[in-house]
C-alpha atoms as a PDB file:
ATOM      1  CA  UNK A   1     -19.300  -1.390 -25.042  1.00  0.00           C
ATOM      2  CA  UNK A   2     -16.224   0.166 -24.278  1.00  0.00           C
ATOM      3  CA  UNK A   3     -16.264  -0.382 -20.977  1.00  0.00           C
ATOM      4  CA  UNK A   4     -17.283  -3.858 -20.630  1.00  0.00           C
ATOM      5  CA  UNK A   5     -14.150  -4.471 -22.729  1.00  0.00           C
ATOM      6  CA  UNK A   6     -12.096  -2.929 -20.895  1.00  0.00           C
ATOM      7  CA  UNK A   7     -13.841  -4.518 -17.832  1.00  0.00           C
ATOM      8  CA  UNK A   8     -12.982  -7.764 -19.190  1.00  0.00           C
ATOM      9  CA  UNK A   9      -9.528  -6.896 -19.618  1.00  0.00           C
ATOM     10  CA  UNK A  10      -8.418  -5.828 -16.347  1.00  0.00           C
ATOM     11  CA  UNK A  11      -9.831  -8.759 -14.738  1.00  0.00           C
ATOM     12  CA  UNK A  12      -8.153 -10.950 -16.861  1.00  0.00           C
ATOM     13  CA  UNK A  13      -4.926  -8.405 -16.522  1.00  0.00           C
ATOM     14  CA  UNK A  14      -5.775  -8.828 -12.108  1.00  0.00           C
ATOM     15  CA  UNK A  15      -5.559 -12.911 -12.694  1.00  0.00           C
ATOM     16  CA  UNK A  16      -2.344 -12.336 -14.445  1.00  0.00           C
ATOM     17  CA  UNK A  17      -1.279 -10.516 -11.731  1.00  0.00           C
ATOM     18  CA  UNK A  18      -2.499 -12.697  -9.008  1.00  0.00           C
ATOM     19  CA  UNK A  19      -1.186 -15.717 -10.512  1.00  0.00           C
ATOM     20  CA  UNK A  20       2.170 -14.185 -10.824  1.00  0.00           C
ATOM     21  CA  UNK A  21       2.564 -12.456  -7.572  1.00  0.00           C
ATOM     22  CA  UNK A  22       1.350 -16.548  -6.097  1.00  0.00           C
ATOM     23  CA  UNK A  23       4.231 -17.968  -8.380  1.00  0.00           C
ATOM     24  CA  UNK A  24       6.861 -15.707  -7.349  1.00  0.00           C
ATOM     25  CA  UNK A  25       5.687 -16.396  -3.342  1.00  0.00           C
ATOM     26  CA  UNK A  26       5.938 -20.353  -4.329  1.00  0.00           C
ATOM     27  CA  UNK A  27       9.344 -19.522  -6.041  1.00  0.00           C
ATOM     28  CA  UNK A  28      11.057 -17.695  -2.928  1.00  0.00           C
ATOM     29  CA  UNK A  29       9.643 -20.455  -0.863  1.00  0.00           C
ATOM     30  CA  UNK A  30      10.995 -23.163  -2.593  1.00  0.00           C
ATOM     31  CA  UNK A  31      14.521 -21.530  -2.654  1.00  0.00           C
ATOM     32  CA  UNK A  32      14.102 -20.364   0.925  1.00  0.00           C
ATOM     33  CA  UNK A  33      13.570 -23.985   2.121  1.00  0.00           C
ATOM     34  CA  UNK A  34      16.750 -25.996   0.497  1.00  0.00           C
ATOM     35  CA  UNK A  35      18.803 -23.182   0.000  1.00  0.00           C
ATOM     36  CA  UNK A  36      20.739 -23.065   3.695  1.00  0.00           C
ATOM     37  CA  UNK A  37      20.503 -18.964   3.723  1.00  0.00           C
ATOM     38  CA  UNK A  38      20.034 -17.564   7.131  1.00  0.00           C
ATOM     39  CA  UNK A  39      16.894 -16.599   7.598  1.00  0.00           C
ATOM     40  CA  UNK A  40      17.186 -12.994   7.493  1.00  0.00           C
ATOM     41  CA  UNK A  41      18.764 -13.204   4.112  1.00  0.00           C
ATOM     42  CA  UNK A  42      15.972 -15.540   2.635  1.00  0.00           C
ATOM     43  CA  UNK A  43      13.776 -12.369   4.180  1.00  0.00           C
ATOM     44  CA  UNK A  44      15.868 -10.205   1.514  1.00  0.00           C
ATOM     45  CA  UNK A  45      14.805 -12.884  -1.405  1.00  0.00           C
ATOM     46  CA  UNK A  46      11.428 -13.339  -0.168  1.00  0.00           C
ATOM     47  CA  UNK A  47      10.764  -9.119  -1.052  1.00  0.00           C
ATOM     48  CA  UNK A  48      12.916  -9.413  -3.724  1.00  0.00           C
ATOM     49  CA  UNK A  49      10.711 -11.524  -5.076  1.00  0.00           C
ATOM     50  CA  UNK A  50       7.515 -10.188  -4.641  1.00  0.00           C
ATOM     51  CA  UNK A  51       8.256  -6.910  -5.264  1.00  0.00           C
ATOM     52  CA  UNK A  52       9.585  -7.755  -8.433  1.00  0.00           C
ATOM     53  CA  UNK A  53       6.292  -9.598  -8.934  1.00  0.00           C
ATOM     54  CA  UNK A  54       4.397  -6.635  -8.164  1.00  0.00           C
ATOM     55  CA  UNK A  55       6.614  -4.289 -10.693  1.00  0.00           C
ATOM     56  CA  UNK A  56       6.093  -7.008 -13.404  1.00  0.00           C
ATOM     57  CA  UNK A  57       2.057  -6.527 -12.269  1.00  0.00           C
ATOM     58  CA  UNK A  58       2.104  -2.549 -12.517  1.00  0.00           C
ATOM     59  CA  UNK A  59       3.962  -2.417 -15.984  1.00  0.00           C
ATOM     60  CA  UNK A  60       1.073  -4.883 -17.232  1.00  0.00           C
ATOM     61  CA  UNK A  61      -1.028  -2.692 -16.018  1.00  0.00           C
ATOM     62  CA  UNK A  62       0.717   0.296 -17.679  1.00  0.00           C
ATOM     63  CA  UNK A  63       0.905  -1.805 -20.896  1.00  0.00           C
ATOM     64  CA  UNK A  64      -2.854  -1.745 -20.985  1.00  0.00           C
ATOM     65  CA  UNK A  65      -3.032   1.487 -20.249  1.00  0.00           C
ATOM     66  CA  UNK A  66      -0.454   2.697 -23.051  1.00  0.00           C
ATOM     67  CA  UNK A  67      -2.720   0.832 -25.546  1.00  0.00           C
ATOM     68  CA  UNK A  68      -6.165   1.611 -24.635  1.00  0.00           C
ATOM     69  CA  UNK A  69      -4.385   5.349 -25.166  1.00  0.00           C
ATOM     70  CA  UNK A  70      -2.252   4.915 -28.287  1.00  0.00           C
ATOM     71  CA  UNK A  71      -4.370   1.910 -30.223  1.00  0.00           C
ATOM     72  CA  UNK A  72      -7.527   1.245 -29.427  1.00  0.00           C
ATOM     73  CA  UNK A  73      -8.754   5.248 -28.300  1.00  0.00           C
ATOM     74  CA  UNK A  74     -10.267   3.580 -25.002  1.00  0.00           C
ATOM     75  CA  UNK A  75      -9.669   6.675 -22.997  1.00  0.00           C
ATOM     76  CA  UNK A  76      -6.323   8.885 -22.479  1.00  0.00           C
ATOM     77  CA  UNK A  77      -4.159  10.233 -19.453  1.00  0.00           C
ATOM     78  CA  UNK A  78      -5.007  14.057 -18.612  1.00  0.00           C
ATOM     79  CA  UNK A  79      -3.116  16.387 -16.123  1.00  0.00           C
ATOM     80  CA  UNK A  80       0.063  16.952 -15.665  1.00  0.00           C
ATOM     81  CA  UNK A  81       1.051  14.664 -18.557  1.00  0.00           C
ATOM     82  CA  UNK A  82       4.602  14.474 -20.499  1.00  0.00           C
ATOM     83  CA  UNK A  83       3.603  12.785 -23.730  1.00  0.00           C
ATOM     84  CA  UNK A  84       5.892   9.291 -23.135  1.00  0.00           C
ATOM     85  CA  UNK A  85       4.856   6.153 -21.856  1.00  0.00           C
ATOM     86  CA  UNK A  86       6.939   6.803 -18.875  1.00  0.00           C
ATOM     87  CA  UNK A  87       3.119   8.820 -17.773  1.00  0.00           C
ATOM     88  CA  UNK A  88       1.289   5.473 -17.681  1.00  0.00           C
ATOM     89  CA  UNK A  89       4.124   3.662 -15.969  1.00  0.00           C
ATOM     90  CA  UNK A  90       3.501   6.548 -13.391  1.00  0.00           C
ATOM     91  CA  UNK A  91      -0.322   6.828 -13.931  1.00  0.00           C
ATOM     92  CA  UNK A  92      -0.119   2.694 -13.025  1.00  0.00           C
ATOM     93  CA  UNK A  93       1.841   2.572 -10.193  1.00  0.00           C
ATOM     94  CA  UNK A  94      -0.290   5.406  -8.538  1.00  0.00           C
ATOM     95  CA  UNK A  95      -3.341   3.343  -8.780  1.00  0.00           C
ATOM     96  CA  UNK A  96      -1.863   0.313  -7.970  1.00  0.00           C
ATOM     97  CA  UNK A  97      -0.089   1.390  -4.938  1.00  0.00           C
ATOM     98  CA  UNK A  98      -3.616   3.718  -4.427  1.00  0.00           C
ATOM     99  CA  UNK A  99      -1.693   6.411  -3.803  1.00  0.00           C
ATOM    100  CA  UNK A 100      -3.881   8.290  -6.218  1.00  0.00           C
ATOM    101  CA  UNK A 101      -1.359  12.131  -6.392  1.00  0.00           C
ATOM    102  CA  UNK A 102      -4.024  13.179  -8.976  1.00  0.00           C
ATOM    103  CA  UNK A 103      -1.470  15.153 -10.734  1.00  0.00           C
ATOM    104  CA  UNK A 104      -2.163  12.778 -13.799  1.00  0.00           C
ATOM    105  CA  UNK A 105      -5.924  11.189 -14.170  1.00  0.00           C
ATOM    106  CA  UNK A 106      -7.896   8.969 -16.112  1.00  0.00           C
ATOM    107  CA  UNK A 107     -10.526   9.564 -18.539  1.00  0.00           C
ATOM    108  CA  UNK A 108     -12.727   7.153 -20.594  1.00  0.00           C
ATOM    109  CA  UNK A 109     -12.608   3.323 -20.068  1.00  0.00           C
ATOM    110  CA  UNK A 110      -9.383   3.698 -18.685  1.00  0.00           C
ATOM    111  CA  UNK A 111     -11.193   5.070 -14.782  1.00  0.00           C
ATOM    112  CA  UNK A 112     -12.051   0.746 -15.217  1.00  0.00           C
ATOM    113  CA  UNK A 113      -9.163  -0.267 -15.399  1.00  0.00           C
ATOM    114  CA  UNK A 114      -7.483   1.869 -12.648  1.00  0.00           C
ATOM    115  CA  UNK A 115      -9.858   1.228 -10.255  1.00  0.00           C
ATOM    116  CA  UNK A 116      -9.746  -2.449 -10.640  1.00  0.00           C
ATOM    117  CA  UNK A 117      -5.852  -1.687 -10.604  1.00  0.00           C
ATOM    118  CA  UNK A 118      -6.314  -0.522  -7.538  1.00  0.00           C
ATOM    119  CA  UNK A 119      -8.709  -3.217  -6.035  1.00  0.00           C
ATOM    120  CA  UNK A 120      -5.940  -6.103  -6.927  1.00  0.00           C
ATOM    121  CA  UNK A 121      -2.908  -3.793  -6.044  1.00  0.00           C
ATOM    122  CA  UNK A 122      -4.289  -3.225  -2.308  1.00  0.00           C
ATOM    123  CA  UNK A 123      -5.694  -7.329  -2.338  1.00  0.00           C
ATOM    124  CA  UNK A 124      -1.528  -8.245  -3.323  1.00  0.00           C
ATOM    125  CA  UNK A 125      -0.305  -5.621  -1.190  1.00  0.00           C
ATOM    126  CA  UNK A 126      -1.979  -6.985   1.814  1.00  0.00           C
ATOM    127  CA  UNK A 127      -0.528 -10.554   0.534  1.00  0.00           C
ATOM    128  CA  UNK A 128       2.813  -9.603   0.224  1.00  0.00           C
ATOM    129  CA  UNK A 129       2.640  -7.693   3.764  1.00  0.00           C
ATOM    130  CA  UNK A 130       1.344 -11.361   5.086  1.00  0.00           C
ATOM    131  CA  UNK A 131       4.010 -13.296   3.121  1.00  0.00           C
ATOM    132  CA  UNK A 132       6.838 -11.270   4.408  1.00  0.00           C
ATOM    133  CA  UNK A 133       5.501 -11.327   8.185  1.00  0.00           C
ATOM    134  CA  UNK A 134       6.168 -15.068   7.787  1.00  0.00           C
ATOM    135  CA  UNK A 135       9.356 -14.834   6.452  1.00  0.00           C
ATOM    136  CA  UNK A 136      10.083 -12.249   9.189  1.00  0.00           C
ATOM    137  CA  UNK A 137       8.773 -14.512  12.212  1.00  0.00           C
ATOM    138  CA  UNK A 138      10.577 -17.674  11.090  1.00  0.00           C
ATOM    139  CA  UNK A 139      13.536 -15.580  10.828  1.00  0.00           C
ATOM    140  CA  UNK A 140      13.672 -14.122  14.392  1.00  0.00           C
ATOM    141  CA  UNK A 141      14.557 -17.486  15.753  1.00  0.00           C
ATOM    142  CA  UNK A 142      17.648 -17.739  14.098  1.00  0.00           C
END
């Protein structure tokens, strides 16, 4: 049962994510378009943006991992572990980025949730890597 909960909850943690890495893509656009920056600046806001999307994604991500460990005994972090929540910051960003060190791991319902981390972090990677390529080609007219 455990991990169909915990199933549940990163897909509902991925549309989260999705919906605000989209919003943040919408927001730089909308600034971008009325704002008069050179282009090569609005490429600046553009990442900005997103990347501060995808931040705000991995520390939801980290959140859930903190309290599947701490409150709800869903699964832990093993490894080289320091006992703060600075480890599932870390753990989260290595599966979302899928860099995957292994120096800290999963156990439990929390292998789930990482690899579905990982699924949406590479899907909003590849977004972000499309989004900027835009901003980058309308920007080497200027």
């Amino acid at each position: 049962m455990e991990i169909v909960i915990a199933t549940i909850g990163a897909f509902a943690i991925m549309a989260v994510s999705v919906l605000i890495h989209y919003q943040s893509m919408l927001a730089a656009r909308s600034i971008l378009d009325g704002s008069g920056l050179p282009r090569r600046a609005g490429v600046l806001v553009g990442m900005a943006s997103v990347t501060a999307a995808q931040m705000l994604s991995v520390a939801l991500y980290a959140f859930a991992f903190y309290a599947m460990d701490s409150w709800l005994g869903m699964g832990s972090l093993a490894g080289e572990t320091q006992g703060s929540p600075l480890d599932h910051f870390y753990f989260s960003m290595m599966s979302y980025t899928t860099l995957g060190v292994g120096d800290i791991y999963p156990l439990g319902a929390m292998r789930i949730v990482s690899g579905i981390e990982a699924l949406n972090g590479f899907a909003l990677i590849g977004w972000t890597a499309s989004f900027a390529y835009t901003l980058m080609r309308q920007g080497w007219s200027d």
